[in-house]
Protein backbone atom coordinates (compact mmCIF):
# COMPACT_ATOMS: atom_id res chain seq x y z
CA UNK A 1 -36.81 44.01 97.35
CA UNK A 2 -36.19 47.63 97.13
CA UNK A 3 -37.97 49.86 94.59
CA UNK A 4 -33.86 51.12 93.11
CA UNK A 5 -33.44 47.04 92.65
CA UNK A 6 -35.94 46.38 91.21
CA UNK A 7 -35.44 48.96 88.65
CA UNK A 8 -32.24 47.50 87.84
CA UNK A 9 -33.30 43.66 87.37
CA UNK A 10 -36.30 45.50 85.01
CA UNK A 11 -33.28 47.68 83.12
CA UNK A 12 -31.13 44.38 82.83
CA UNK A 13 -34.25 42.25 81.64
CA UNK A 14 -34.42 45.27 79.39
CA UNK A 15 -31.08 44.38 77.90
CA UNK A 16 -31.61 40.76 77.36
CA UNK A 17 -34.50 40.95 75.05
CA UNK A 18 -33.81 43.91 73.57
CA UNK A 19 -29.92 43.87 72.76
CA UNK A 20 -29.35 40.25 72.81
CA UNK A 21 -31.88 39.09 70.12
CA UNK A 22 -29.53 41.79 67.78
CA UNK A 23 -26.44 40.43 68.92
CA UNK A 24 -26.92 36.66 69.25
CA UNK A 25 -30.13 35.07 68.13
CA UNK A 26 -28.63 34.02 64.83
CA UNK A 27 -26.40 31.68 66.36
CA UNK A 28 -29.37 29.59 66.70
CA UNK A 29 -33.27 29.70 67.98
CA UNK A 30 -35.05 31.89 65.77
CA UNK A 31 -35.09 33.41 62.22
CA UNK A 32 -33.65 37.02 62.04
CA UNK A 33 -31.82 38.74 59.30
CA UNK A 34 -28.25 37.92 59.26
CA UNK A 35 -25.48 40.06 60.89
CA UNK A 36 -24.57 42.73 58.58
CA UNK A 37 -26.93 41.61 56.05
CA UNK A 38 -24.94 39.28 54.74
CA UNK A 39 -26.93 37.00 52.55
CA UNK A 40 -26.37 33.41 52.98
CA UNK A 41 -25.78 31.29 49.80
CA UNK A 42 -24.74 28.03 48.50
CA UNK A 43 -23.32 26.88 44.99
CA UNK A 44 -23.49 23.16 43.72
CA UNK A 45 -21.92 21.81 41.14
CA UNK A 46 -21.56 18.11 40.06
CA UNK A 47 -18.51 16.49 38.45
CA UNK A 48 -20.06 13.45 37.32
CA UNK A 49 -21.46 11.75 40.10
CA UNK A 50 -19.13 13.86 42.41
CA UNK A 51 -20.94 16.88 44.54
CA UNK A 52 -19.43 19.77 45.05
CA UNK A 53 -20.53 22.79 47.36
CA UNK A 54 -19.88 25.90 48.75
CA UNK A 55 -21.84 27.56 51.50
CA UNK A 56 -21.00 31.24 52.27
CA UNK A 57 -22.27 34.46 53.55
CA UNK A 58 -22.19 37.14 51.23
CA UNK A 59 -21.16 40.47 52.24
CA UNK A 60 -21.28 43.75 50.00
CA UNK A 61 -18.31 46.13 48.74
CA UNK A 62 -20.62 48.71 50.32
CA UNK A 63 -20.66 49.25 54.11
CA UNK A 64 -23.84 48.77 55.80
CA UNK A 65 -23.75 52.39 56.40
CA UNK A 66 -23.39 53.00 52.82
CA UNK A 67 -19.40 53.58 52.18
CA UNK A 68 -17.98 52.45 48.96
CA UNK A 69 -15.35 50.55 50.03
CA UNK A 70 -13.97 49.62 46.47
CA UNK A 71 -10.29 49.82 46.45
CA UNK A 72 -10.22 49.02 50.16
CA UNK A 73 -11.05 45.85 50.24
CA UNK A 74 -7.63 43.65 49.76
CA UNK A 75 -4.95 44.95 52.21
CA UNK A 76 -7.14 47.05 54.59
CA UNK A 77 -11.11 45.25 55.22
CA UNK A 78 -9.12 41.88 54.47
CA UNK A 79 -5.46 42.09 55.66
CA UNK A 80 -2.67 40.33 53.91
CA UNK A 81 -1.85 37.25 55.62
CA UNK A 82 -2.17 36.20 59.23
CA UNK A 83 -3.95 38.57 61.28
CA UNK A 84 -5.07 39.17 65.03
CA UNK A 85 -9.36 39.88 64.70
CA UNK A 86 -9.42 40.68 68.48
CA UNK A 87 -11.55 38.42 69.59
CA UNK A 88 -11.15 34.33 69.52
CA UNK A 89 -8.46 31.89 70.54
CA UNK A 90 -6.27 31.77 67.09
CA UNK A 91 -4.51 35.44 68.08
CA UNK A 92 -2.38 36.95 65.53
CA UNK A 93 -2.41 33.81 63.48
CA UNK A 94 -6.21 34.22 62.20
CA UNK A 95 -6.88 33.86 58.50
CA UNK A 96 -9.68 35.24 56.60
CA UNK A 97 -12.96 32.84 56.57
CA UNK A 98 -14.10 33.31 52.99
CA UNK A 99 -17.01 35.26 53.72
CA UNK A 100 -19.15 36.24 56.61
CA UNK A 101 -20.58 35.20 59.59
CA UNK A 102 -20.80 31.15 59.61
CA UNK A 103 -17.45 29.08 58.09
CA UNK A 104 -17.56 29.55 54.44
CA UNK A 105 -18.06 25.46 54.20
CA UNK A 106 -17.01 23.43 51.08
CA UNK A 107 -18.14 20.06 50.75
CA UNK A 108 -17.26 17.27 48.50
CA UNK A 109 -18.82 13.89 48.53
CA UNK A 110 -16.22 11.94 47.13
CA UNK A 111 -12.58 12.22 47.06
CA UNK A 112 -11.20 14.95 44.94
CA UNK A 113 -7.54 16.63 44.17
CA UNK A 114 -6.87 20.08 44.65
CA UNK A 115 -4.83 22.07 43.22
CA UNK A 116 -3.37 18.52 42.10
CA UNK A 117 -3.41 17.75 45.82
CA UNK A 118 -5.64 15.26 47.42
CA UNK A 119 -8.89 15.81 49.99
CA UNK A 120 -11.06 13.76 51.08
CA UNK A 121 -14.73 13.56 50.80
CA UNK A 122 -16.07 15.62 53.77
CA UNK A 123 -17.03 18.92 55.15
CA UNK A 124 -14.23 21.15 55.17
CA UNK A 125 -14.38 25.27 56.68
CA UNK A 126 -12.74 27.01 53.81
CA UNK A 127 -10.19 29.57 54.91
CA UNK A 128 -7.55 32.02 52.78
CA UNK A 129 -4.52 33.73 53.71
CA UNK A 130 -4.62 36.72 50.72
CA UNK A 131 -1.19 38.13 49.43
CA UNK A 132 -0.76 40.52 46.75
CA UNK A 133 0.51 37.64 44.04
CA UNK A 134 -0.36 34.73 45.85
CA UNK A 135 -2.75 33.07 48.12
CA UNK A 136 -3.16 30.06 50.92
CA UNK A 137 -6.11 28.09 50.97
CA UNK A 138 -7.19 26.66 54.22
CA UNK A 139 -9.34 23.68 54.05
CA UNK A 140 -10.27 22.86 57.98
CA UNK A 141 -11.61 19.45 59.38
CA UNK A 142 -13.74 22.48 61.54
CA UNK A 143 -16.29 23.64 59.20
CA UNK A 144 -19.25 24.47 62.10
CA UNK A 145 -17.57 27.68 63.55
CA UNK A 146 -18.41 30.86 63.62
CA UNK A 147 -15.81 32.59 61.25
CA UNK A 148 -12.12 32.15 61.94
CA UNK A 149 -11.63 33.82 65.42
CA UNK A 150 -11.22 29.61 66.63
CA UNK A 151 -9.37 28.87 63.68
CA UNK A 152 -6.53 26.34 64.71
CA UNK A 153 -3.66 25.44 61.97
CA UNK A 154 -3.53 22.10 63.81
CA UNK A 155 -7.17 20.67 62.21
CA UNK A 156 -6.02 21.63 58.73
CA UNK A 157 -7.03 18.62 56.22
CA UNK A 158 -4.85 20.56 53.28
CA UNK A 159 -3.22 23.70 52.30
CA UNK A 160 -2.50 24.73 48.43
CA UNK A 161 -1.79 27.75 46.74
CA UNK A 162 -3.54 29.76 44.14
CA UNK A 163 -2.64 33.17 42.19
CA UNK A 164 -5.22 35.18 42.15
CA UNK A 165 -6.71 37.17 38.98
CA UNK A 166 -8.27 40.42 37.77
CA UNK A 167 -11.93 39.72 37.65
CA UNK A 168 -15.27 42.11 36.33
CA UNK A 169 -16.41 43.56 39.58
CA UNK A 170 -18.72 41.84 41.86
CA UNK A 171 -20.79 44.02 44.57
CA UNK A 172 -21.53 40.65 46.45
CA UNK A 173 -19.07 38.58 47.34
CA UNK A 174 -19.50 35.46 45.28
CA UNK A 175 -18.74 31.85 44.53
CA UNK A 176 -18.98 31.04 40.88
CA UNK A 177 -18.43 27.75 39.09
CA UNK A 178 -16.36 28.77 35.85
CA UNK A 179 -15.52 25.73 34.06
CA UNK A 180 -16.60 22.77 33.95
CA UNK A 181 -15.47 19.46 32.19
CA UNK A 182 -16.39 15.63 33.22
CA UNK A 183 -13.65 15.13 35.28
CA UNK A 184 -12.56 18.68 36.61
CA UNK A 185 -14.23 21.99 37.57
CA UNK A 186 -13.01 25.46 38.42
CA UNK A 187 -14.42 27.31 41.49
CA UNK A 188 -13.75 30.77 41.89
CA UNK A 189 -14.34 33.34 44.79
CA UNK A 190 -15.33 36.52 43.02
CA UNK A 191 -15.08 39.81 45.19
CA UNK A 192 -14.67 43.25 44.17
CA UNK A 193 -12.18 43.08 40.97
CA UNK A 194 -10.64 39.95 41.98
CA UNK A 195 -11.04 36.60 41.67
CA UNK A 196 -9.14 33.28 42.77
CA UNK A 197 -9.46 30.06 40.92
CA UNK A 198 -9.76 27.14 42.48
CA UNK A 199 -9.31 23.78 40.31
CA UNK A 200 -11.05 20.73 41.74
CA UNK A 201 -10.13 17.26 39.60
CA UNK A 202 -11.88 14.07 40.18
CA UNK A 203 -8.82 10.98 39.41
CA UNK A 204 -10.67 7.74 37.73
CA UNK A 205 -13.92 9.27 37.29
CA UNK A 206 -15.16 5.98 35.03
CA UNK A 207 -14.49 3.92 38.39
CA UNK A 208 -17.10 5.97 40.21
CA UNK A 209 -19.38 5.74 37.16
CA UNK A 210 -19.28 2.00 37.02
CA UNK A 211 -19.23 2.14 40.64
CA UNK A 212 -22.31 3.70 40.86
CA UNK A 213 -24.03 1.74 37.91
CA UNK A 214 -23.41 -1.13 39.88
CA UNK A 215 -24.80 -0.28 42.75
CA UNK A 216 -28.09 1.13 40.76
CA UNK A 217 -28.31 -2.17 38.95
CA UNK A 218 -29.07 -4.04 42.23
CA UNK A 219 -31.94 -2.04 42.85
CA UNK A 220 -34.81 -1.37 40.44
CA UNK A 221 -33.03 0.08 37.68
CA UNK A 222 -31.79 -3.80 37.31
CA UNK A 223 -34.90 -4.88 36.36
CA UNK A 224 -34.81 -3.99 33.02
CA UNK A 225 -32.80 -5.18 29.84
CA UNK A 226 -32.76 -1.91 28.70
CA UNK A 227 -30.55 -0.70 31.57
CA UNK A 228 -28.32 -3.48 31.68
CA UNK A 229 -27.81 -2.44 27.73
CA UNK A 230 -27.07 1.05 28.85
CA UNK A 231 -24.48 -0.04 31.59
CA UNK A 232 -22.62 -2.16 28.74
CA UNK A 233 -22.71 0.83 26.37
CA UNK A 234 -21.04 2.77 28.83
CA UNK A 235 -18.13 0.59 29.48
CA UNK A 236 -17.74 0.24 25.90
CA UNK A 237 -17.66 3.82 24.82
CA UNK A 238 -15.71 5.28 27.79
CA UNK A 239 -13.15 2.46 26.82
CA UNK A 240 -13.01 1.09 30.98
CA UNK A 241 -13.86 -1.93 32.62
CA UNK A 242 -14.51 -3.92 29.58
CA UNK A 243 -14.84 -7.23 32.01
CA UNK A 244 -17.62 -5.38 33.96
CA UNK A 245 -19.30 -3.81 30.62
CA UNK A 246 -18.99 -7.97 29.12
CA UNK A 247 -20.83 -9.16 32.31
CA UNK A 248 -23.39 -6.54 31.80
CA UNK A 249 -24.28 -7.08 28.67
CA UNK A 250 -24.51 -10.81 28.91
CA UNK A 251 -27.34 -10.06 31.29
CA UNK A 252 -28.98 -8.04 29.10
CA UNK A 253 -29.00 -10.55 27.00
CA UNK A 254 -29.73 -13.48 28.93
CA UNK A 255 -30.57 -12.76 32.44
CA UNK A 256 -33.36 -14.83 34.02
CA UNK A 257 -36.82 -13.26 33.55
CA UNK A 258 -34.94 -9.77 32.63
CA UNK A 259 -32.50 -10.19 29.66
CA UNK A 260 -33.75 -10.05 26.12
CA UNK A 261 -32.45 -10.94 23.06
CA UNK A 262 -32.40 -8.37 20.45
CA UNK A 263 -30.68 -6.76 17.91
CA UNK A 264 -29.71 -4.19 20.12
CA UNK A 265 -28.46 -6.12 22.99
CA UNK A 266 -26.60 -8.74 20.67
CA UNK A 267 -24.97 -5.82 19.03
CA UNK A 268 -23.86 -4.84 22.38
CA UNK A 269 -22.94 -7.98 23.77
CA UNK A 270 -20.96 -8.71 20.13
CA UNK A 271 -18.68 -5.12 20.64
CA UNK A 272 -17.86 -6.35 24.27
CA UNK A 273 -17.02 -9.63 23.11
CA UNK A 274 -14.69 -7.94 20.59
CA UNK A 275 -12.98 -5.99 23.58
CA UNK A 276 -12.42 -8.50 25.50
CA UNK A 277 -10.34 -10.20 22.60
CA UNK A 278 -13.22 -12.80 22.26
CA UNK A 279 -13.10 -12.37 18.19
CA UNK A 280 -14.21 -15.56 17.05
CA UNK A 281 -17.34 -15.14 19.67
CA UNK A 282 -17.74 -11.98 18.40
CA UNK A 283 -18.45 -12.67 15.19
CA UNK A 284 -20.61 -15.46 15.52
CA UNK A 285 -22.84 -13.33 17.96
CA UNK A 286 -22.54 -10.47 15.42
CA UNK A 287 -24.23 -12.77 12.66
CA UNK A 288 -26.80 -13.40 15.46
CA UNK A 289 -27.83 -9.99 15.90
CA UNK A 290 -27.70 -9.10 12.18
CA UNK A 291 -30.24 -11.58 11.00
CA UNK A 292 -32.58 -11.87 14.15
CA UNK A 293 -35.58 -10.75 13.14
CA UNK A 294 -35.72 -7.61 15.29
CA UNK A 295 -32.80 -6.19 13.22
CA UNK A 296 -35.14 -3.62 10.84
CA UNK A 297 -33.43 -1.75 8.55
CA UNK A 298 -32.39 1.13 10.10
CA UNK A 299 -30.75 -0.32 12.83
CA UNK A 300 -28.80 -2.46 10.38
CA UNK A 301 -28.42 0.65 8.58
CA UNK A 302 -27.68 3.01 11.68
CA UNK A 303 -25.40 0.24 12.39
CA UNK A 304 -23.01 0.37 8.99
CA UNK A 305 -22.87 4.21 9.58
CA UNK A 306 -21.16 3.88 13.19
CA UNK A 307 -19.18 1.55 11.12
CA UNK A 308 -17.86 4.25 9.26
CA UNK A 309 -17.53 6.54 11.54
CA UNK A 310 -15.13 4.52 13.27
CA UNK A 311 -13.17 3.83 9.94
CA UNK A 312 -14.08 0.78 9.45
CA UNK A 313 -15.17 1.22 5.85
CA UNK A 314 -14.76 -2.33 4.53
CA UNK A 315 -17.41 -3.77 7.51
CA UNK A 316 -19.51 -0.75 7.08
CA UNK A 317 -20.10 -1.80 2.94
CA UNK A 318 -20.80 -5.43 4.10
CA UNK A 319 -23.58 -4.43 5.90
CA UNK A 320 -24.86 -1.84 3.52
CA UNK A 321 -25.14 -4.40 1.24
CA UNK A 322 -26.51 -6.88 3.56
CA UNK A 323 -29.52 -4.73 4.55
CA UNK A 324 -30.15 -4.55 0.55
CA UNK A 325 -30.74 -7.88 0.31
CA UNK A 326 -32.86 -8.63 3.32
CA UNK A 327 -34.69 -5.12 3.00
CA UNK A 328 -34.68 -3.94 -0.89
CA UNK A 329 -37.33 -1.68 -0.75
CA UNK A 330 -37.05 -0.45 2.66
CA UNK A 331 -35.69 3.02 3.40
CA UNK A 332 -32.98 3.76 3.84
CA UNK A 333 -31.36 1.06 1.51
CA UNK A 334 -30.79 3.49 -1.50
CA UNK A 335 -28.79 5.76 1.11
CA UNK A 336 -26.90 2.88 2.53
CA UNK A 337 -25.82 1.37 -1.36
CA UNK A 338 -25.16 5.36 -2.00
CA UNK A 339 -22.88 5.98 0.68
CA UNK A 340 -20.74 2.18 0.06
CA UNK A 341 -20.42 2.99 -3.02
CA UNK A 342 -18.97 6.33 -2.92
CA UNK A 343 -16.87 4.91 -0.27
CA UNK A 344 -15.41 2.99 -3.02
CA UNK A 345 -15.13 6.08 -4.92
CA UNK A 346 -17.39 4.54 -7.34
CA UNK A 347 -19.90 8.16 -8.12
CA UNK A 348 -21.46 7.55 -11.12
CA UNK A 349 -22.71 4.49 -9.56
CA UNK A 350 -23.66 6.55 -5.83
CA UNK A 351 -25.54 9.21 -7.67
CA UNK A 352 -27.87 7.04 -8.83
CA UNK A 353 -28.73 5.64 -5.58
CA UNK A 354 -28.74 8.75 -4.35
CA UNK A 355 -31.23 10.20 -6.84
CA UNK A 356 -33.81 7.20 -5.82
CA UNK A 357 -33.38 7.95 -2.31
CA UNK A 358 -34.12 11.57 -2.90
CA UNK A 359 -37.64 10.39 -4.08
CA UNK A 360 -37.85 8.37 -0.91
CA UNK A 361 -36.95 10.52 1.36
CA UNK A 362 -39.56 10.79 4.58
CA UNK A 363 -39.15 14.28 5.12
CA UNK A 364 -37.62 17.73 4.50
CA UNK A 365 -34.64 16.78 6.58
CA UNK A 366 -33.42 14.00 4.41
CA UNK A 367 -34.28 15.34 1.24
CA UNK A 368 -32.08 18.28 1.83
CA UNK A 369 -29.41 16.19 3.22
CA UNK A 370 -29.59 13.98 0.14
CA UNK A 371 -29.62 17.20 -2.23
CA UNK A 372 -26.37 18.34 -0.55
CA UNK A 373 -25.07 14.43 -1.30
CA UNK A 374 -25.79 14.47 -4.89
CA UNK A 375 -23.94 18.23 -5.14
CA UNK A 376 -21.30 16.43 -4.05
CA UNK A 377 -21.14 13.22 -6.41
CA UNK A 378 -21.70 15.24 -9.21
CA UNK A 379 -18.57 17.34 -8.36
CA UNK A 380 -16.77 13.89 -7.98
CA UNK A 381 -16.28 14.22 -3.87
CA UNK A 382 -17.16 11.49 -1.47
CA UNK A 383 -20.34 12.02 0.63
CA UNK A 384 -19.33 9.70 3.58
């Protein structure tokens, strides 16, 4: 080989490991700092048992070269609409990926609504078309490109609309999580001095719950009363599956080598019996629980107060007056006769209860609780 070509292989070996690595070694390899130094993140949020994430690449309002690019952002660095990037197969029908670099990815592992419309569970490249009062967002069954430039309308999962909205101002492009509830959350991309919502709701979130409890209750978790206790509780105070939540707490009741019978599991099993409109069942397993001989007094006690809480004032002075007589010393029987008898707007009669509980009282807490109580029976108000 001549000495002029060998001198080119040496300048074109040159090129390969000295320009390439720059160019094209973060699309897989090795570690280097990502184009443009565009920091990759990712955002999770749960809704319930539901995951939801973003994964992104965050560029800057600043150039790399330093330029303030603030006011330039919307309509010039990201065009309005459809646009041709000049490189890629999608042409002049390119949206904008989100971000930088990689797909800007969002990922739910259940099925969700958005925007009130449905997507599944899945990986889905998050794209936008921006306009000045309202936006498109892409979600793509494509989520492992590079960017949009192979962006093809025919693998969109979903499209929605969102208005966008003034927003403080964010150097870094950014994906924020800002509200959450248990059955909906609120994603928003937060660039420069905008922002665009994005509302995520989960439909029949207690069915995943119970679900999911199910599931968990085949596995260790099911090995203790306690659990099956906590599965019931949560079918009866989410008001769902009150069949399931009767089942549950049967076991926890009863289940070979597992189930234990308690006050707190009879009480349970008694409130599940009542929702299923087994009353008469109810009731006789109520009785159970109330005189077994794990009832103590502040369950009993703890008990009446839900009672009341629930309006149920007549049930809630039965029991006050129960725990009396099977605990008449025990605190906190003066606070239970207090508060049953000021239910029955009987004072007089409540402030003297509530003046022997005050000497009772364990600690700091429920003396000044009880102090607050007798303010209010001597100015004739109920304490309940």
């Amino acid at each position: 080989m001549k000495r002029s070509q060998l001198l080119i292989v040496a300048l074109s070996l040159l090129f390969v490991f000295y320009f390439v690595p720059a160019a094209f070694a973060q699309f897989g390899g090795i570690t280097v700092p990502p184009s443009g130094d565009n920091q990759r993140s990712i955002v999770t949020q749960y809704i319930g048992p539901v995951k939801v994430s973003v994964d992104y690449s965050s560029p800057d309002v600043h150039a790399p070269d330093g330029t303030d690019r603030r006011g330039k952002i919307w309509g010039e660095l990201v065009p309005w609409g459809m646009t041709n990037l000049g490189f890629g197969t999608c042409g002049d029908q390119c949206p904008w990926r989100g971000g930088s670099n990689e797909n800007t990815v969002l990922a739910v592992s259940h099925d969700v609504k958005i925007q009130g419309q449905p997507l599944k569970a899945g990986s889905y490249g998050l794209h936008f078309l921006p306009g000045q009062t309202e936006w498109t967002v892409i979600f793509s069954k494509n989520y492992t490109s590079w960017g949009s430039f192979t962006y093809d309308a025919k693998e969109d999962a979903l499209r929605v609309t969102v208005k966008p909205e003034k927003s403080d101002y964010h150097e870094w492009l950014t994906y924020e999580f800002t509200d959450r509830d248990p059955d909906h959350a609120v994603v928003a991309m937060k660039w420069e001095d905008l922002q665009l919502p994005i509302d995520i709701k989960v439909d029949n979130i207690s069915d995943l719950y119970v679900q999911k409890i199910a599931e968990e209750l085949r596995t260790s978790p099911g090995f203790s009363w306690r659990n099956w206790d906590a599965a019931a509780q949560y079918c009866l105070t989410n008001k769902t599956h009150p069949d399931k939540g009767l089942e549950w707490a049967k076991n926890a009741v009863a289940f070979p080598f597992i189930g234990q019978e308690n006050f707190t599991t009879l009480l349970t099993l008694s409130q599940l019996l009542e929702a299923n409109g087994q009353t008469a069942e109810a009731a006789k397993t109520m009785d159970k629980a109330l005189n077994h001989h794990s009832a103590g007094p502040i369950d009993i006690h703890t008990h009446a107060r839900s009672l009341q809480q629930q309006q149920k004032t007549a049930e809630a002075i039965k029991i006050f007056e129960y725990n009396a007589k099977r605990y008449p010393k025990e605190w906190p029987i003066e606070v239970g006769l207090m508060r049953a008898l000021s239910a029955q707007g009987k004072y007089p009669a409540a402030l003297k209860h509530a003046r022997v509980a005050l000497k009772q009282a364990p600690d700091a807490g429920n003396k000044q609780n009880l102090e607050r109580m007798i303010k209010l029976l001597e100015e004739g108000k109920d304490v309940n």
